[in-house]
C-alpha atoms as a PDB file:
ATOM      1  CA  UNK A   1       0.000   0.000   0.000  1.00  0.00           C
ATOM      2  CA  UNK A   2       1.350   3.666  -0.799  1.00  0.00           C
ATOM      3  CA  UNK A   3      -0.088   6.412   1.135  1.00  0.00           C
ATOM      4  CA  UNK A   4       0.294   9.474  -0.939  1.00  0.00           C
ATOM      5  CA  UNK A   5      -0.078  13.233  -0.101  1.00  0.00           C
ATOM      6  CA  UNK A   6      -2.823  14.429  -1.862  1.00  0.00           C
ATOM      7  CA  UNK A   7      -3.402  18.181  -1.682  1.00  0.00           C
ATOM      8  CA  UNK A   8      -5.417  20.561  -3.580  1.00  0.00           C
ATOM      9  CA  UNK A   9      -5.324  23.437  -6.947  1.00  0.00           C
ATOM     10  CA  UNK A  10      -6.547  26.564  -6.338  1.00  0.00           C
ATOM     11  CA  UNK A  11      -7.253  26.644  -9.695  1.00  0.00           C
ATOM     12  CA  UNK A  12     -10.745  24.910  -8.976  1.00  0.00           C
ATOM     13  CA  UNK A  13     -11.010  29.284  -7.759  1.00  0.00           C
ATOM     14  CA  UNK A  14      -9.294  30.780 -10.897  1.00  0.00           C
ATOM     15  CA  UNK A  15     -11.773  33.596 -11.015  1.00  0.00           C
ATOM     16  CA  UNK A  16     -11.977  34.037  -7.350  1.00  0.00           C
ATOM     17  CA  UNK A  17      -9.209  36.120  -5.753  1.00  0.00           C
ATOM     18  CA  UNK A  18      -7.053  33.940  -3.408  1.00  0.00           C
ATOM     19  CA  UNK A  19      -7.605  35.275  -0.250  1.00  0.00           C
ATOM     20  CA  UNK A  20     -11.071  34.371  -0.262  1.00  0.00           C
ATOM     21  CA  UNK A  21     -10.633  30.904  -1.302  1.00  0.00           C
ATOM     22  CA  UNK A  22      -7.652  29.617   0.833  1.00  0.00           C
ATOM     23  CA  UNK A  23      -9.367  29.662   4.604  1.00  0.00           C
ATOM     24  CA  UNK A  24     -12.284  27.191   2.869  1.00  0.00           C
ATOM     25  CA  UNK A  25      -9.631  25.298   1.237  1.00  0.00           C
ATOM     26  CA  UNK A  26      -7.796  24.817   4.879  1.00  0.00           C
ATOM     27  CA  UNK A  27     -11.302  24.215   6.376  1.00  0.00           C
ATOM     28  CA  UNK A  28     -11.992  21.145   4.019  1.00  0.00           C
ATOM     29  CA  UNK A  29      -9.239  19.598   5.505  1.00  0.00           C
ATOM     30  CA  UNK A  30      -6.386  20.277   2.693  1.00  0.00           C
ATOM     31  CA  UNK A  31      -2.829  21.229   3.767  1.00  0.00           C
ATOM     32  CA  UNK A  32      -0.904  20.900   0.656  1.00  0.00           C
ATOM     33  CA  UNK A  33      -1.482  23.589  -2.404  1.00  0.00           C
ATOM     34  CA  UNK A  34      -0.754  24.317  -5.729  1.00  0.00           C
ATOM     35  CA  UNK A  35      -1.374  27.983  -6.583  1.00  0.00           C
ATOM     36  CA  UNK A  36      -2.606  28.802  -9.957  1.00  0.00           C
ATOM     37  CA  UNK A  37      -1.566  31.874 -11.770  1.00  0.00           C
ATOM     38  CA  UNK A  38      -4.306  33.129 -13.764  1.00  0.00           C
ATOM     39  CA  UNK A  39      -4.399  37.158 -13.041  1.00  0.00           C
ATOM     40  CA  UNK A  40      -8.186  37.083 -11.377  1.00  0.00           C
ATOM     41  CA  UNK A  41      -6.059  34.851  -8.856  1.00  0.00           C
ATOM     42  CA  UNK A  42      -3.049  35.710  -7.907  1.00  0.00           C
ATOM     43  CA  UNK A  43      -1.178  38.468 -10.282  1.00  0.00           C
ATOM     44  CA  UNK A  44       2.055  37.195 -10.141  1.00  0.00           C
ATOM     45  CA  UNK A  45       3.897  40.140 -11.194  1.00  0.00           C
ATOM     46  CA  UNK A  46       2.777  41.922  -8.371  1.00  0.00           C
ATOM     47  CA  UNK A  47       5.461  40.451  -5.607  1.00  0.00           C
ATOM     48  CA  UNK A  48       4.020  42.948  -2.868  1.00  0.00           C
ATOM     49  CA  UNK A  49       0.557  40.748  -3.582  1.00  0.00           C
ATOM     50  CA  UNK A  50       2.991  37.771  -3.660  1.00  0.00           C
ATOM     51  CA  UNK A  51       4.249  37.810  -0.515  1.00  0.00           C
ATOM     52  CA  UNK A  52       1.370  38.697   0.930  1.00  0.00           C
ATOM     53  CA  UNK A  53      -0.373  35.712  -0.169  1.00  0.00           C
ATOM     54  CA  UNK A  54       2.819  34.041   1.319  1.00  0.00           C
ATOM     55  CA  UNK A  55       2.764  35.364   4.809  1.00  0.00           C
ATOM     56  CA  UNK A  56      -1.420  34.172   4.236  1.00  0.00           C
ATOM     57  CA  UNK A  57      -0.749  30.861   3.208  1.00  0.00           C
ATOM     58  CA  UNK A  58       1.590  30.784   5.840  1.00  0.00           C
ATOM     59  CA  UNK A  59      -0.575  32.166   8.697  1.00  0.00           C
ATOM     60  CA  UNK A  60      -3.395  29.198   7.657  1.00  0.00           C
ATOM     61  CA  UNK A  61      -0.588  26.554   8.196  1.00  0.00           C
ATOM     62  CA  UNK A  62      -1.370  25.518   4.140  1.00  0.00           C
ATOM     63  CA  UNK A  63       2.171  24.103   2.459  1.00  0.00           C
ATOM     64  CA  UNK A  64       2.644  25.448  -0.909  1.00  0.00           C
ATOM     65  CA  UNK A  65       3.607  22.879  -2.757  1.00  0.00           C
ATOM     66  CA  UNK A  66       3.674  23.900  -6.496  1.00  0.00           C
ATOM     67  CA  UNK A  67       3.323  26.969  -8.487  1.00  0.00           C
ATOM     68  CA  UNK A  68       1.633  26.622 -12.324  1.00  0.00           C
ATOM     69  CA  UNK A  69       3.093  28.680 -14.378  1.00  0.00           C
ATOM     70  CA  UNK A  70       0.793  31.047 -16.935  1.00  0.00           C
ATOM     71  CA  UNK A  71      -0.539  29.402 -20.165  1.00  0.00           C
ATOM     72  CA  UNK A  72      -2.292  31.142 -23.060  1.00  0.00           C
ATOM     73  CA  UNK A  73      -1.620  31.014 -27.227  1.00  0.00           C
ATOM     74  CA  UNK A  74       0.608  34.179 -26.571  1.00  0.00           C
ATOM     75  CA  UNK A  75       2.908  32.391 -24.244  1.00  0.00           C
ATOM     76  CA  UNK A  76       4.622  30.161 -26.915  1.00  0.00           C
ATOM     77  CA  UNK A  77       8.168  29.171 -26.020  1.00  0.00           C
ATOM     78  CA  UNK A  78       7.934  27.063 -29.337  1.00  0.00           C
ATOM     79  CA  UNK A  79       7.965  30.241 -31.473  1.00  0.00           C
ATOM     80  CA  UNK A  80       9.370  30.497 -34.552  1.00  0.00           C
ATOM     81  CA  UNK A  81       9.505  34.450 -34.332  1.00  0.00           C
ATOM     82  CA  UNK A  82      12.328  35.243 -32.016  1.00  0.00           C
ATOM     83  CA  UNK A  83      10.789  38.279 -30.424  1.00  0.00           C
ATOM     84  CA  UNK A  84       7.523  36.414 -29.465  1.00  0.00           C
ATOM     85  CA  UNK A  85       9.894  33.549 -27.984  1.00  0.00           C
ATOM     86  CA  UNK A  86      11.381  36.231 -25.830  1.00  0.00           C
ATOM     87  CA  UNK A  87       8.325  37.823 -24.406  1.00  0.00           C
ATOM     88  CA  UNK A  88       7.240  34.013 -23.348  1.00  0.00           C
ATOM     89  CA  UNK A  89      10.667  33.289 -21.815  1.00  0.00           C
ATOM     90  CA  UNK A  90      10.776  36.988 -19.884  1.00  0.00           C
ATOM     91  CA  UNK A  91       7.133  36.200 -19.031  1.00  0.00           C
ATOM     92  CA  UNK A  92       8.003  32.375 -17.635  1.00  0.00           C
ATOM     93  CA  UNK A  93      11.040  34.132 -15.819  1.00  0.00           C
ATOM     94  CA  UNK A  94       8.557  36.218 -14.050  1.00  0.00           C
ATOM     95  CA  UNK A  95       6.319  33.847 -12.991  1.00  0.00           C
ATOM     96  CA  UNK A  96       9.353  31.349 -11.710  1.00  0.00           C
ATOM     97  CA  UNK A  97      10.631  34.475  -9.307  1.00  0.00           C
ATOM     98  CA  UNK A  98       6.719  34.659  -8.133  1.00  0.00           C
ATOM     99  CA  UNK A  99       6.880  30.752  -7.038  1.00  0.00           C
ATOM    100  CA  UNK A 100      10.237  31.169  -5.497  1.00  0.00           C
ATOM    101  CA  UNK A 101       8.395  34.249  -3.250  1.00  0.00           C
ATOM    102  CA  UNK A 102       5.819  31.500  -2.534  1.00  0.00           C
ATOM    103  CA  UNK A 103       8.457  29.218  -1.324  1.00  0.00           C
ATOM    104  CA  UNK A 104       7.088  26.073  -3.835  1.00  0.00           C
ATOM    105  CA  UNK A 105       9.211  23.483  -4.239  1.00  0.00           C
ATOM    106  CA  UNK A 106       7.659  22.233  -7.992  1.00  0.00           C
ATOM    107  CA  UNK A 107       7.070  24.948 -10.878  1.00  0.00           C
ATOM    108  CA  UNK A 108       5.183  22.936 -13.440  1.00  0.00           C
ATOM    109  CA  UNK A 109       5.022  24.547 -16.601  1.00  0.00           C
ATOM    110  CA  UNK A 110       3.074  23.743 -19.791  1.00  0.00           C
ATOM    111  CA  UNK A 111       6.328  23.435 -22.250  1.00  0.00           C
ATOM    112  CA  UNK A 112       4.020  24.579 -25.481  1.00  0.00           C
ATOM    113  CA  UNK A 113       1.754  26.826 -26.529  1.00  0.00           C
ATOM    114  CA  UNK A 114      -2.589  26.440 -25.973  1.00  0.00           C
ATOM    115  CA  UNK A 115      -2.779  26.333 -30.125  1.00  0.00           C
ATOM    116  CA  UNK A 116      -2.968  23.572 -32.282  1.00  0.00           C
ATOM    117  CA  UNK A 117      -2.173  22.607 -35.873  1.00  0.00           C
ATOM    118  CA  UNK A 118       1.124  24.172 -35.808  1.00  0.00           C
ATOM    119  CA  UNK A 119       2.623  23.322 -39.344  1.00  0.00           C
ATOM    120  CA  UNK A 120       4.177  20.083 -39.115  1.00  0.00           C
ATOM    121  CA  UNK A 121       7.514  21.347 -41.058  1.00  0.00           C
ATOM    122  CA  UNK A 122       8.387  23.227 -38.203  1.00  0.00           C
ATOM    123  CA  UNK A 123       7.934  21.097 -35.104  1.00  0.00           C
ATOM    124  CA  UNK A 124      11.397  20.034 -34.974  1.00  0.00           C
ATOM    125  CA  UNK A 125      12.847  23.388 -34.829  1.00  0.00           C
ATOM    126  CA  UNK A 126       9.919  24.515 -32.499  1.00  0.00           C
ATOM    127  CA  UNK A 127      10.723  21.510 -30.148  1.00  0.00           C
ATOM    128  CA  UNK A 128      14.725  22.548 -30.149  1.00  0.00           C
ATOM    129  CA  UNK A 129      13.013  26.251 -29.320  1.00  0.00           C
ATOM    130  CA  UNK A 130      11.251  24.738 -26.503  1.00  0.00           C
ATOM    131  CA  UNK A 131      14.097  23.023 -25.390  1.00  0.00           C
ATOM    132  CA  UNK A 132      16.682  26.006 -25.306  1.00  0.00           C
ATOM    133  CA  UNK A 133      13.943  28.399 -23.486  1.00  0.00           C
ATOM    134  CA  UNK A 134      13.143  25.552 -20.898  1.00  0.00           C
ATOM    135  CA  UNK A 135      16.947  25.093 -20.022  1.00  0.00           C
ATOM    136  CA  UNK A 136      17.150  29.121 -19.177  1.00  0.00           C
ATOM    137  CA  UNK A 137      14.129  28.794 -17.047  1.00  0.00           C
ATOM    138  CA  UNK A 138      15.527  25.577 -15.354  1.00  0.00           C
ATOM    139  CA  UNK A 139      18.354  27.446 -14.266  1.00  0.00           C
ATOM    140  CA  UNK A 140      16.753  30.385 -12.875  1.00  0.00           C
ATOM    141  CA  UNK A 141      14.228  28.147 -10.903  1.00  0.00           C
ATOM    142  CA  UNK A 142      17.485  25.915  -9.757  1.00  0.00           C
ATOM    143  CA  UNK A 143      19.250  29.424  -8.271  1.00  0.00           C
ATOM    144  CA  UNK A 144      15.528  30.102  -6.682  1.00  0.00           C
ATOM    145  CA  UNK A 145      15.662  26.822  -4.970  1.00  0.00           C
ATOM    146  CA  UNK A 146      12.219  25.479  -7.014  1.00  0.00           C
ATOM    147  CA  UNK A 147      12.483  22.864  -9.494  1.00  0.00           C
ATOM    148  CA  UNK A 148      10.919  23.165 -13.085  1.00  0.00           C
ATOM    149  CA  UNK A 149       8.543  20.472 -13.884  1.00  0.00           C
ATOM    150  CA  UNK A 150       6.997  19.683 -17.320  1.00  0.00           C
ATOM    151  CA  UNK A 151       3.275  19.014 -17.866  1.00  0.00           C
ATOM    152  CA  UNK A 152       2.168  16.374 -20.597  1.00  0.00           C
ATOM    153  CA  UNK A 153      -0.433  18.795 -22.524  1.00  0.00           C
ATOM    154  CA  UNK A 154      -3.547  17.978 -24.179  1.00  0.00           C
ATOM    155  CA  UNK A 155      -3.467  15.486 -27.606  1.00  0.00           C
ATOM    156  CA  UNK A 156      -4.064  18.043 -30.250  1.00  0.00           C
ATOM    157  CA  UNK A 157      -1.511  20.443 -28.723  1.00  0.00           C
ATOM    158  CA  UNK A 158       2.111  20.850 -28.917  1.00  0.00           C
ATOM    159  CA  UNK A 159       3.682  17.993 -26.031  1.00  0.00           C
ATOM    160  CA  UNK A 160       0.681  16.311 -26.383  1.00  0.00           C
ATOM    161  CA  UNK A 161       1.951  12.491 -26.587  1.00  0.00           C
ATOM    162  CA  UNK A 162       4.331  11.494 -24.521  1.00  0.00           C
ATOM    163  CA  UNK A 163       6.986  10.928 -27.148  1.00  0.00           C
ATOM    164  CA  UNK A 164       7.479  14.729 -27.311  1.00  0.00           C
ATOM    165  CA  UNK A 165       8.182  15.295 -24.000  1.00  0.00           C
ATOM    166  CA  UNK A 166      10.730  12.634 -23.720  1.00  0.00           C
ATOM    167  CA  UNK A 167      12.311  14.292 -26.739  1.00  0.00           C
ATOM    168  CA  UNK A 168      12.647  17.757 -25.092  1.00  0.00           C
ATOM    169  CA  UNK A 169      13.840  16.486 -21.720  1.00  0.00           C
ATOM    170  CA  UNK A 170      16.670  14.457 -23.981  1.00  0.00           C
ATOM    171  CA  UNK A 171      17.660  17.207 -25.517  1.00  0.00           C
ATOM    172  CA  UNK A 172      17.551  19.890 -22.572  1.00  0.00           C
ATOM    173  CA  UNK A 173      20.875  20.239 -20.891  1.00  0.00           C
ATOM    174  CA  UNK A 174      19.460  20.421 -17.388  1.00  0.00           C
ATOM    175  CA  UNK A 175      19.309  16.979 -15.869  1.00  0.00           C
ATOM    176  CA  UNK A 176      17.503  18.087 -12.800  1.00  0.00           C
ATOM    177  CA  UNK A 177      14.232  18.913 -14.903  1.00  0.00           C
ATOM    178  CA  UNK A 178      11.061  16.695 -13.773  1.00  0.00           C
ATOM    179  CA  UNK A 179       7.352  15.573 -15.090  1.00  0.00           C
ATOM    180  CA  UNK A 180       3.769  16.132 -13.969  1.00  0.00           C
ATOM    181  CA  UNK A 181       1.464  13.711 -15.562  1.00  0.00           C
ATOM    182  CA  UNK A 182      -2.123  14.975 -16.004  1.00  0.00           C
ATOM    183  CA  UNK A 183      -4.297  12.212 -15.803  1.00  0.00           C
ATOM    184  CA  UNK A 184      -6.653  14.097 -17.681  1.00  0.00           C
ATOM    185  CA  UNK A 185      -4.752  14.884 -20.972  1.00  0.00           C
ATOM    186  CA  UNK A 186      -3.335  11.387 -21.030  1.00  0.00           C
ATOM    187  CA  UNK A 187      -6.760   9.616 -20.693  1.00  0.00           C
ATOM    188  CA  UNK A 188      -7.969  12.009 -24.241  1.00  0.00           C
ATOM    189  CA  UNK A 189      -4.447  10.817 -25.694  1.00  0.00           C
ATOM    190  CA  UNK A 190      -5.640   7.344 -24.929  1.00  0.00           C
ATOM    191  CA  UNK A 191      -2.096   6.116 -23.055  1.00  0.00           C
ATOM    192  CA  UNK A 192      -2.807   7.154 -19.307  1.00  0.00           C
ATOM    193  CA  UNK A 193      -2.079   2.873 -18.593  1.00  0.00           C
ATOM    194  CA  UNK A 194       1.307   3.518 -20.029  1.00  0.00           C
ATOM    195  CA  UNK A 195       2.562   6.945 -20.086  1.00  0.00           C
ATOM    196  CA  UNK A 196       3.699   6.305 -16.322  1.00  0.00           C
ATOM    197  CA  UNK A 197       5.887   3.755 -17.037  1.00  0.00           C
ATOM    198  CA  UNK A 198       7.564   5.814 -20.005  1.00  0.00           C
ATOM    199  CA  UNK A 199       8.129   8.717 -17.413  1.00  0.00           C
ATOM    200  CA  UNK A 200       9.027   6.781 -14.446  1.00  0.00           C
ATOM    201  CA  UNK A 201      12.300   7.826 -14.256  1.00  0.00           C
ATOM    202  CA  UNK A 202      11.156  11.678 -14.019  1.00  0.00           C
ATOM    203  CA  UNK A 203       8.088  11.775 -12.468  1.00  0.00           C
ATOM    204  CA  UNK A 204       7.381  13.819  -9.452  1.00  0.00           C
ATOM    205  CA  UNK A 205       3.912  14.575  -8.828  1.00  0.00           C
ATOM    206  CA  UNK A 206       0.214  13.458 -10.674  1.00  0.00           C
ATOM    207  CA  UNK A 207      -2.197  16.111 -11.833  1.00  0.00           C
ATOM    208  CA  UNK A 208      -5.102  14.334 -11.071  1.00  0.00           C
ATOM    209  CA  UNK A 209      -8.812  14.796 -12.635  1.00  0.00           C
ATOM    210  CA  UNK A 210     -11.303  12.719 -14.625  1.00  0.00           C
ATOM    211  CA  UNK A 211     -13.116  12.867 -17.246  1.00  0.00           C
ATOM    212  CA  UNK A 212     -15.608  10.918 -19.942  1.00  0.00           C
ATOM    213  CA  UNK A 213     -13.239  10.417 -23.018  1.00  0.00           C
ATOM    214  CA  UNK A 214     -14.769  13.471 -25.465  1.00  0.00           C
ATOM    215  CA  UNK A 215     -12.900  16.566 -23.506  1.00  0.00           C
ATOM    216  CA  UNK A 216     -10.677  17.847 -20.591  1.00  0.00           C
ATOM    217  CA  UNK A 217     -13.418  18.139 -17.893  1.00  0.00           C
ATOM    218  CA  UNK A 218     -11.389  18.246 -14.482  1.00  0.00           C
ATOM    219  CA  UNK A 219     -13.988  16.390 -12.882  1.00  0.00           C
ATOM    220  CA  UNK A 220     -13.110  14.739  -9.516  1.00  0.00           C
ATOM    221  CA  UNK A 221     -11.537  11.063  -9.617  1.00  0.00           C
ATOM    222  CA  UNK A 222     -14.022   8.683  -9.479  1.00  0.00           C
ATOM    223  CA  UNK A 223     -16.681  11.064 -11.436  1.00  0.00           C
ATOM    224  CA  UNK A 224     -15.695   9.936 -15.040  1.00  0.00           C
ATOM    225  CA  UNK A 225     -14.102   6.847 -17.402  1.00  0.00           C
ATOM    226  CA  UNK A 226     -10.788   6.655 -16.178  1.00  0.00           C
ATOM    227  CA  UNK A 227      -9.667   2.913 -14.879  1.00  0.00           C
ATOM    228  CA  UNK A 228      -8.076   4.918 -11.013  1.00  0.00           C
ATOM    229  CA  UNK A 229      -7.578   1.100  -9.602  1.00  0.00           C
ATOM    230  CA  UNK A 230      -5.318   0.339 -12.587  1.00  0.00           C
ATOM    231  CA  UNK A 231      -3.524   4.072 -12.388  1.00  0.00           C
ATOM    232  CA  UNK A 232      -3.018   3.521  -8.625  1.00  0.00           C
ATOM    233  CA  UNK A 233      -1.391   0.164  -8.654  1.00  0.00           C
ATOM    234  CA  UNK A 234       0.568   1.307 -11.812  1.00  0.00           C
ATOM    235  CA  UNK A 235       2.194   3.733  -9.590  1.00  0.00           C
ATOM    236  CA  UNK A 236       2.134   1.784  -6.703  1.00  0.00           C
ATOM    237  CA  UNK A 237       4.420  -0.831  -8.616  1.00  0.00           C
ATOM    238  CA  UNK A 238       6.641   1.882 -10.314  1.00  0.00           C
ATOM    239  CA  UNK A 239       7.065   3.056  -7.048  1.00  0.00           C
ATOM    240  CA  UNK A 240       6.172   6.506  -7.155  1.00  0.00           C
ATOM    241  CA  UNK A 241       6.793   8.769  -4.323  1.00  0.00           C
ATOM    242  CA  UNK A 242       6.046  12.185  -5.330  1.00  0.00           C
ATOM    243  CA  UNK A 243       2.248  13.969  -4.806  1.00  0.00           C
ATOM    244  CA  UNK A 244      -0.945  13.636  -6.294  1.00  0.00           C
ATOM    245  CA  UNK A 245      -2.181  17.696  -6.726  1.00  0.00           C
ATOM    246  CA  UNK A 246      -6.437  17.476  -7.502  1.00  0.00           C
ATOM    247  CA  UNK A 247      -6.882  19.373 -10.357  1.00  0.00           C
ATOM    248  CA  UNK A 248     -10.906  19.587 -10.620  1.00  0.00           C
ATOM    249  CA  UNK A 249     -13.097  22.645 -11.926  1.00  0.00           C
ATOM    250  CA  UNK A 250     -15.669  24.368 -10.726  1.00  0.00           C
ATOM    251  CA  UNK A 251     -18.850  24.373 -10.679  1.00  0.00           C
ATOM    252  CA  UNK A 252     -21.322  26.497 -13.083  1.00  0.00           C
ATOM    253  CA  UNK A 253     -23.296  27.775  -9.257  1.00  0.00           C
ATOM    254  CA  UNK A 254     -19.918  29.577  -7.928  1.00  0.00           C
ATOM    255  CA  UNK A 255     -20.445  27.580  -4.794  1.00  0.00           C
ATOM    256  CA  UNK A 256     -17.289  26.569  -2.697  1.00  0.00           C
ATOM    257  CA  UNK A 257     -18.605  24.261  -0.846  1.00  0.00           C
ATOM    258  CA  UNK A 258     -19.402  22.029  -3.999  1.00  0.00           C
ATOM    259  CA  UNK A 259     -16.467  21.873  -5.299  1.00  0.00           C
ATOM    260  CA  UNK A 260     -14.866  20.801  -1.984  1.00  0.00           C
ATOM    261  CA  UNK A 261     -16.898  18.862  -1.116  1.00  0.00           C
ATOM    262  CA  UNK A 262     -15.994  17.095  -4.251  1.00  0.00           C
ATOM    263  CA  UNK A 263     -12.495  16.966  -3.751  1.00  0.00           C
ATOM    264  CA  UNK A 264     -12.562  15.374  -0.048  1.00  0.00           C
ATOM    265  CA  UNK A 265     -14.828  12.870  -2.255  1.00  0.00           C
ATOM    266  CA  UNK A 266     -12.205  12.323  -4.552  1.00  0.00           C
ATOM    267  CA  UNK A 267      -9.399  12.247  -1.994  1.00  0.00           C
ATOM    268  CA  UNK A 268     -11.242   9.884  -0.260  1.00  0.00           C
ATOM    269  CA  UNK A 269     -11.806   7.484  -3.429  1.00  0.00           C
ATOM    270  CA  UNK A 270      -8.066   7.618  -4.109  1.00  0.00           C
ATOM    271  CA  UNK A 271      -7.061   6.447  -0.634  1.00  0.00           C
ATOM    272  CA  UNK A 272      -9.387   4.117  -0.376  1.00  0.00           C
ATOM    273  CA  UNK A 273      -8.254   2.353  -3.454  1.00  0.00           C
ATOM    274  CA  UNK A 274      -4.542   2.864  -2.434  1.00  0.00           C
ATOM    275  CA  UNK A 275      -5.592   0.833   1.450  1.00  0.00           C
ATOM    276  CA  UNK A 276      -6.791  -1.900  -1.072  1.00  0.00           C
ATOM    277  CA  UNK A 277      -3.403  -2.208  -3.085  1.00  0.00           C
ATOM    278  CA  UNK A 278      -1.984  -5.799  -3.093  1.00  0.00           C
ATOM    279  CA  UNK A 279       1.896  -5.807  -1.577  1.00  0.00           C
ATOM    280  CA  UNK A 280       4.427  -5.814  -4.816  1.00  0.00           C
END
């Protein structure tokens, strides 16, 4: 049996500012965070805001785990116009000094851009683009004391099979660089039952959400089509010892309470099937 932290997204609060959201979070019984970065959030070039959320997050006794960094069609590392490559690496830089001011010790980053059918000519020079940029933001997260994590991405976006991302860390001269597998994007790729095993040797923490097999719905585990008992032991017997961060929406009402209550549900579920695990 593994016994797994399992702690909590903010993003579930994306539009709600994050001083109103982390006391509930605390009160449903969640001590471990990852703090999302969209701007209605947390505006992470505002350090003053920053550390205030710090001292916060701090006060509540919550442990901020992980930091996602900022993703948009804008932000494209990938670029094949310098200039635009430049404005995502400056804007990546940013965000990596904001999770070192939130003392995270993961700072997972989506290593493509949200846009997809990129012209398939180019993919090798935007994957040695991707590469280069993700190497310079290594390094400043390594002098910060975080560690840079890639995110498999969704199947019809750049990263979004497994093969790619293998690729990039192989040709990245950091060593030190780690993966977060979304359970989410690899069930729509259709290899969730194997990507572990492909990224054993880097993985460090599960992004962990369900959904019914047609799109990325960030429902809690348990609510849609993905096999959890098979995921679980897979990563019982690769012996994974990293975290498993809930990465569920909300909900269409704006109430809290539903979408917590839906995450002790689903943390819950996930422990339940890890007491059942047979011994390896």
């Amino acid at each position: 049996m593994s016994d797994w932290a399992v702690g909590l997204s903010t993003g579930c609060f994306y539009r709600t500012d994050i001083f109103d959201c982390l006391e509930p979070i605390r009160n449903a019984g969640f001590g471990l965070i990852e703090i999302c970065s969209h701007p209605d959030h947390l505006d992470y070039h505002d350090h003053d805001r920053v550390r205030a959320a710090t001292e916060y997050i701090d006060t509540l006794g919550l442990e901020p785990f992980s930091f996602h960094a900022p993703f948009a069609s804008h932000i494209d590392i990938t670029s094949t116009n310098s200039q635009q490559r430049r404005e995502a690496r400056e804007e990546l830089l940013r965000a990596a000094e904001a999770a070192a001011l939130l003392g995270v010790r993961y700072f997972v980053i989506h290593p493509g851009p949200e846009e997809s059918n990129l012209p398939e000519h180019e993919r090798l020079q935007r994957m040695h683009n991707a590469a280069e940029v993700l190497d310079i933001v290594s390094q400043e997260c390594r002098q910060r004391n975080v560690r840079l994590v890639l995110e498999n991405m969704l199947p019809h976006l750049f990263s979004g099979h497994v093969r790619d991302l293998l690729w990039m860390l192989g040709a990245m001269k950091s060593i030190d660089i780690g993966v977060c597998l979304d359970t989410g994007h690899a069930h729509l790729s259709g290899d969730l039952l194997t990507v572990a095993h492909k990224l054993s040797g880097h993985l460090r923490m599960v992004h962990a959400s369900d959904n019914r097999s047609d799109r990325d719905d960030h429902l809690p585990p348990g609510d849609g089509d993905i096999d959890w008992h098979q995921f679980i032991d897979q990563l019982d017997r690769l012996r994974f010892d990293g975290t498993i961060m809930l990465e569920i929406a909300g909900k269409p009402s704006g109430d809290p309470n539903e979408v917590l209550d839906g995450a002790r549900r689903a943390r819950r579920y996930l422990r339940d099937i890890s007491r059942r695990l047979p011994d390896h």
